[in-house]
N, C-alpha and C. Protein backbone atom coordinates (compact mmCIF):
# COMPACT_ATOMS: atom_id res chain seq x y z
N UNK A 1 -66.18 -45.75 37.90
CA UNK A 1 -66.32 -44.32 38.08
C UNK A 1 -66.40 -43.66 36.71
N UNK A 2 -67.28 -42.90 36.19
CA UNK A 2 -67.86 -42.30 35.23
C UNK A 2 -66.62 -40.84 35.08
N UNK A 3 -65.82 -40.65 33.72
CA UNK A 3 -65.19 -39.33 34.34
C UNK A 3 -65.37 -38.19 32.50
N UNK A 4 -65.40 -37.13 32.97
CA UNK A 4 -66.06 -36.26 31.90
C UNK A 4 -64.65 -35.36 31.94
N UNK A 5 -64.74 -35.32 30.43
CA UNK A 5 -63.46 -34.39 30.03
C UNK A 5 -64.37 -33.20 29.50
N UNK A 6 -65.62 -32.98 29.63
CA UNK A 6 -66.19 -31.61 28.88
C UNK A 6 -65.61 -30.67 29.77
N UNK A 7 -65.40 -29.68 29.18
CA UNK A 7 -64.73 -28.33 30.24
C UNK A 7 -65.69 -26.99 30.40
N UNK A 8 -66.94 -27.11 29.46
CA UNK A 8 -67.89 -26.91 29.70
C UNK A 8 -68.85 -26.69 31.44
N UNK A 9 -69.33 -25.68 31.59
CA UNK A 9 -70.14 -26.01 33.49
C UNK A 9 -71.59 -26.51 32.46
N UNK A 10 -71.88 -26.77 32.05
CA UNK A 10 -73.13 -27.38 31.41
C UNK A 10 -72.89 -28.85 30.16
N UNK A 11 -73.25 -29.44 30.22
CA UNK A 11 -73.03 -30.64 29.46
C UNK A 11 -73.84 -30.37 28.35
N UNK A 12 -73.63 -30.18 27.09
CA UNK A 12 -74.66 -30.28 25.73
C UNK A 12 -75.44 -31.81 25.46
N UNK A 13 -76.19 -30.83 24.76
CA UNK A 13 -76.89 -32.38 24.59
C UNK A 13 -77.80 -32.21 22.85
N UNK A 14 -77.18 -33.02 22.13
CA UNK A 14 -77.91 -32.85 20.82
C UNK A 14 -79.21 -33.21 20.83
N UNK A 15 -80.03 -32.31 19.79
CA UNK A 15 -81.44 -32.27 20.26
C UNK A 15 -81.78 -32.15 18.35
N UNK A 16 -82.89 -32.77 17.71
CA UNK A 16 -83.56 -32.99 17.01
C UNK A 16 -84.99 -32.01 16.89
N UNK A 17 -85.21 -31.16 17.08
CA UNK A 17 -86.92 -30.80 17.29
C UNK A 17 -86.81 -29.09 16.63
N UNK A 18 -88.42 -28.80 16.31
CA UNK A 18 -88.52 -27.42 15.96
C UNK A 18 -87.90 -26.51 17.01
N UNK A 19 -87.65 -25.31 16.74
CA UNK A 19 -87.76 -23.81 17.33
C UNK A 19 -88.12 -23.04 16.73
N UNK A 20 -88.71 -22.11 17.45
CA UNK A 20 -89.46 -20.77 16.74
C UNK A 20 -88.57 -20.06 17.32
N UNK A 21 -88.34 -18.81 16.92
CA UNK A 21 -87.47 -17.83 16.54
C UNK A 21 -87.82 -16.22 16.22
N UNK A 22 -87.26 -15.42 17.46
CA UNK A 22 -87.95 -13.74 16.70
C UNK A 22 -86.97 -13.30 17.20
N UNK A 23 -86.82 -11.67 16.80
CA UNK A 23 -85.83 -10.46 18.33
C UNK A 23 -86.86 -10.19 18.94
N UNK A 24 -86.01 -9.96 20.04
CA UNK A 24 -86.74 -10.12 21.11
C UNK A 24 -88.42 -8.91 21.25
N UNK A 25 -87.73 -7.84 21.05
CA UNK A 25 -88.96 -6.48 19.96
C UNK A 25 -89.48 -7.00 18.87
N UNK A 26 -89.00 -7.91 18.47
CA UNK A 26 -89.87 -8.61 17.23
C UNK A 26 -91.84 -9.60 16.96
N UNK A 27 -92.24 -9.92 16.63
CA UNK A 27 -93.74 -9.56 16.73
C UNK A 27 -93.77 -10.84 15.85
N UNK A 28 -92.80 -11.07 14.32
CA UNK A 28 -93.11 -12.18 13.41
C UNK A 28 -92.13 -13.26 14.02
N UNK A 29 -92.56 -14.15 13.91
CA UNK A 29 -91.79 -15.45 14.56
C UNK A 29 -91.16 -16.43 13.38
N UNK A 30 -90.44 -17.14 13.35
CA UNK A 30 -90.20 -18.03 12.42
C UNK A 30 -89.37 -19.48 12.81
N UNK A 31 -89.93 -20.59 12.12
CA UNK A 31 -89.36 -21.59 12.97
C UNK A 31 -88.09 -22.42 12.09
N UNK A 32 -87.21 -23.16 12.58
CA UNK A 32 -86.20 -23.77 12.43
C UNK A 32 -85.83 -25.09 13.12
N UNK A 33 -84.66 -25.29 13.10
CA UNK A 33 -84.26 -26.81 14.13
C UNK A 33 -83.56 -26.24 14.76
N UNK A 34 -83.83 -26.71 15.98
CA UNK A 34 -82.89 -27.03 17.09
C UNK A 34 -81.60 -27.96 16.79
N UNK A 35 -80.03 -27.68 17.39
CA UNK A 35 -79.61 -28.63 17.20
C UNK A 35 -78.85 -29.12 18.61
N UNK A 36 -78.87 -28.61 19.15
CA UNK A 36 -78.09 -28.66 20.75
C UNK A 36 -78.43 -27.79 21.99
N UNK A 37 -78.42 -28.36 22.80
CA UNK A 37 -78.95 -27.59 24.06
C UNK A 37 -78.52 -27.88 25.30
N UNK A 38 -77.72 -27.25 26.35
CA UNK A 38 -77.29 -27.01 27.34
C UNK A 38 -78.08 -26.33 28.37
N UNK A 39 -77.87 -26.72 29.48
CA UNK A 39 -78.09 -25.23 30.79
C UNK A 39 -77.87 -24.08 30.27
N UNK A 40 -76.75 -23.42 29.57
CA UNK A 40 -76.35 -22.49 29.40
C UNK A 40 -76.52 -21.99 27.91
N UNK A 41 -76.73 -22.39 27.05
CA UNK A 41 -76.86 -22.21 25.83
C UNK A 41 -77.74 -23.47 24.36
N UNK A 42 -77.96 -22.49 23.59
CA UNK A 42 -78.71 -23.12 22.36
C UNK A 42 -77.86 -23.14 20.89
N UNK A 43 -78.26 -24.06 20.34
CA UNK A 43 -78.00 -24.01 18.65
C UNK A 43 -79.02 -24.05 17.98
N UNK A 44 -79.05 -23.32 16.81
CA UNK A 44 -80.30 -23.86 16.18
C UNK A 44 -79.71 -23.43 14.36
N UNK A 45 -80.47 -24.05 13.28
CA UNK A 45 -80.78 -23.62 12.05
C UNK A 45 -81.45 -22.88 11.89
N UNK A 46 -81.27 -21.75 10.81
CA UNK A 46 -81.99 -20.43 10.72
C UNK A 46 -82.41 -20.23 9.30
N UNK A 47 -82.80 -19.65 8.75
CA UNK A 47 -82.99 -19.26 7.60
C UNK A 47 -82.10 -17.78 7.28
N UNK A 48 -81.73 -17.67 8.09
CA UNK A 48 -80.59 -15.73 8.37
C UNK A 48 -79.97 -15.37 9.12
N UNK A 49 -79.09 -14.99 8.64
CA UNK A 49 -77.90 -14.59 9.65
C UNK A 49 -78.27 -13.46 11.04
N UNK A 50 -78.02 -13.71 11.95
CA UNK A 50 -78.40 -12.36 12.95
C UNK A 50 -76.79 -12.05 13.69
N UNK A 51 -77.13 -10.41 13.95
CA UNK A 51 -75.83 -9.95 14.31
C UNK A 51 -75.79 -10.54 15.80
N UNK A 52 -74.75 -10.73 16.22
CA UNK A 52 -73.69 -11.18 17.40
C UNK A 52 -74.60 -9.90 18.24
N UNK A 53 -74.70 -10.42 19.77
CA UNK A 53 -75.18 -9.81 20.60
C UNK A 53 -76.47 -9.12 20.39
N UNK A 54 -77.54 -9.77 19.49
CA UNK A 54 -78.68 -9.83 19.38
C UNK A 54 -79.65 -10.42 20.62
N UNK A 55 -80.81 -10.05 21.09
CA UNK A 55 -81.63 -10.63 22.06
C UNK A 55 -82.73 -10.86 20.87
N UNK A 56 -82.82 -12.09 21.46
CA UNK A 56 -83.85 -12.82 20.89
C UNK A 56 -85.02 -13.65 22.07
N UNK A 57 -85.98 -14.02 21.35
CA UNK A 57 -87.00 -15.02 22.45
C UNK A 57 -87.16 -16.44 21.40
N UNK A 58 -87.17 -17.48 21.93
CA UNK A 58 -86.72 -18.78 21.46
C UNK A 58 -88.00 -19.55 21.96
N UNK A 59 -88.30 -20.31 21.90
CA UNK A 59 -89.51 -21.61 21.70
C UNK A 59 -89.26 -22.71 21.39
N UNK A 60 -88.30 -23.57 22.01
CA UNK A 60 -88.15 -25.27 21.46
C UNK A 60 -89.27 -26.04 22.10
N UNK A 61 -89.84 -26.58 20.91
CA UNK A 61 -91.02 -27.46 20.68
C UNK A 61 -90.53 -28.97 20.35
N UNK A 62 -90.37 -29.93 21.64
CA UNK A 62 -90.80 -30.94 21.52
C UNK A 62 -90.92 -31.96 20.88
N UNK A 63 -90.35 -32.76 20.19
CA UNK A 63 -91.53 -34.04 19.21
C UNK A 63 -92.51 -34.58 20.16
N UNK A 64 -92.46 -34.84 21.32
CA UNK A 64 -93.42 -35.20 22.20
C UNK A 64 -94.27 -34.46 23.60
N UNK A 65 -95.20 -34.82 23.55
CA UNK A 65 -96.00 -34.02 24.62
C UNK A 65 -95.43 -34.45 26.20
N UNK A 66 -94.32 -35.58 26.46
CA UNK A 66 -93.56 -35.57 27.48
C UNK A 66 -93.24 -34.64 28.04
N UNK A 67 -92.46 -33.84 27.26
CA UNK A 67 -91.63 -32.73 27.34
C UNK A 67 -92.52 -31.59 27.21
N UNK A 68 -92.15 -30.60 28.11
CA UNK A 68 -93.07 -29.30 27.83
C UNK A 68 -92.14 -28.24 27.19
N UNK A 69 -92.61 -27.31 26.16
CA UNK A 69 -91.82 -26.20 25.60
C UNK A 69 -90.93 -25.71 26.26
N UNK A 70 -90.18 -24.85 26.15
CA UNK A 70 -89.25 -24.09 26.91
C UNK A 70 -89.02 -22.93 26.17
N UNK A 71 -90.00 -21.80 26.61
CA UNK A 71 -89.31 -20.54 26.08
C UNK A 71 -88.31 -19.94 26.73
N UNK A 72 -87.46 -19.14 25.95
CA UNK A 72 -86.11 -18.35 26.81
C UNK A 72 -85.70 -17.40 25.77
N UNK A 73 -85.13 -16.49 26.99
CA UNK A 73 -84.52 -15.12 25.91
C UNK A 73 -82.90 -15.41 25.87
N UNK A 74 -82.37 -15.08 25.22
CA UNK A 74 -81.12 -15.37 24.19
C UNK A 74 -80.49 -14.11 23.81
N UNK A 75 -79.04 -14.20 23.94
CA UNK A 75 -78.18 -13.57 23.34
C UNK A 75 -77.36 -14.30 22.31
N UNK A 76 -77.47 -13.67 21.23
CA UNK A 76 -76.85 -14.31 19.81
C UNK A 76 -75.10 -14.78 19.75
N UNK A 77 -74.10 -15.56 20.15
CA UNK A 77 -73.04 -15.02 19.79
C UNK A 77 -72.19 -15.66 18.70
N UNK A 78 -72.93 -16.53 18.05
CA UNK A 78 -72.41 -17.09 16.79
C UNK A 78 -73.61 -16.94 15.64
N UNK A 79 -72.85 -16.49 14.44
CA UNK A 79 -74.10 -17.14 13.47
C UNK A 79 -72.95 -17.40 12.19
N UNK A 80 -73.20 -18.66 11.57
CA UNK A 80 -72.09 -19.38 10.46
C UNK A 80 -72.97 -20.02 9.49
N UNK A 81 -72.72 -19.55 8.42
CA UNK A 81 -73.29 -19.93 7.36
C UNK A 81 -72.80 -21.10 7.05
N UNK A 82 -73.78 -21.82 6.55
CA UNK A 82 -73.69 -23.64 6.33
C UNK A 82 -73.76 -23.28 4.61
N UNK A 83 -73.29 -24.88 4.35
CA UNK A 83 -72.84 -25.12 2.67
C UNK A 83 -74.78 -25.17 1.83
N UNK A 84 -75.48 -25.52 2.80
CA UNK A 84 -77.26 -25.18 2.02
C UNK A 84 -77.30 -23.85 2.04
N UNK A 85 -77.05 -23.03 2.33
CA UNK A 85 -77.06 -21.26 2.49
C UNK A 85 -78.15 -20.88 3.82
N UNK A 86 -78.17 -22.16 4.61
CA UNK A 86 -79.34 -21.78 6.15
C UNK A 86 -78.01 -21.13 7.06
N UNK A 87 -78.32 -20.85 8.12
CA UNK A 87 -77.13 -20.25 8.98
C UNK A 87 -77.15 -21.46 10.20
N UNK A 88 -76.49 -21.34 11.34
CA UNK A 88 -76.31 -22.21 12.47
C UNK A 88 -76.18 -20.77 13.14
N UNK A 89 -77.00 -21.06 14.33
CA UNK A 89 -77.07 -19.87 15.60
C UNK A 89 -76.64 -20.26 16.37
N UNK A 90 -75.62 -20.18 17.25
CA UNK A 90 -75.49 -20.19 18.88
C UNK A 90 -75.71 -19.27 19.35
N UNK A 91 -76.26 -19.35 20.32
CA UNK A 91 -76.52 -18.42 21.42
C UNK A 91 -76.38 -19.00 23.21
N UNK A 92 -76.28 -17.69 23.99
CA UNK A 92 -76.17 -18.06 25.43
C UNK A 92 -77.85 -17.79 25.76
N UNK A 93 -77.80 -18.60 26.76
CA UNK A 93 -79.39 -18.07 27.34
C UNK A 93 -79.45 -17.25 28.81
N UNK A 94 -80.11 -16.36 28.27
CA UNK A 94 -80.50 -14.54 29.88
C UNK A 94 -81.29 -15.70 30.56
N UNK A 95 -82.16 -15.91 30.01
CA UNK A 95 -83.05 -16.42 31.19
C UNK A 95 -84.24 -16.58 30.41
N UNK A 96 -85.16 -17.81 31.32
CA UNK A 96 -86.29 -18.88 30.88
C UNK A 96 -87.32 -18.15 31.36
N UNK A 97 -88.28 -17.84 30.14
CA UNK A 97 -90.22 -17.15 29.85
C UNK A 97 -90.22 -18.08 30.75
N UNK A 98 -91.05 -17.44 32.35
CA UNK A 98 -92.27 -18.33 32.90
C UNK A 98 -93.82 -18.59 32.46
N UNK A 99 -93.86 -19.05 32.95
CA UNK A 99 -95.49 -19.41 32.21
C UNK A 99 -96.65 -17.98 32.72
């Protein structure tokens, strides 16, 4: 029997691949890494800090054409500056761009 101590309702899952990155009113995009991804939420590397309770629209791209993109809009609620001077974003996710 398989037994999970995450206390988490979504299981993370570390993830390797680009994301693009804007607010959500925002128009210029910019991309980064992904570093984790849940049902419920994202991480990613940034190039800048964004304020807490920011909406954003997100784009994780893939290394392979298996997988199809996944856009989603985002609320910001972490951003922590790393020892390279990039930031780390968490965010929760509102809900997934349909096609």
């Amino acid at each position: 029997m398989l037994t999970h101590d995450e206390k988490r309702d979504y299981i993370r899952m570390d993830v390797d691949c680009d994301i693009t990155y804007k607010p959500a009113d925002g128009s210029h995009a910019k991309t980064g890494k992904c570093t984790t991804l849940s049902g419920a939420g994202v991480s990613f590397i940034a190039d800048q800090a964004f304020d807490l309770g920011l909406a954003m629209e997100v784009s994780i791209l893939p290394k392979t054409a298996i997988t199809p993109p996944m856009t989603a809009y985002i609320e910001v609620v972490r951003s922590v500056k790393q020892g390279d001077g990039s930031y780390e974003i968490a965010a929760s996710i509102k809900s997934i761009k349909g096609n």
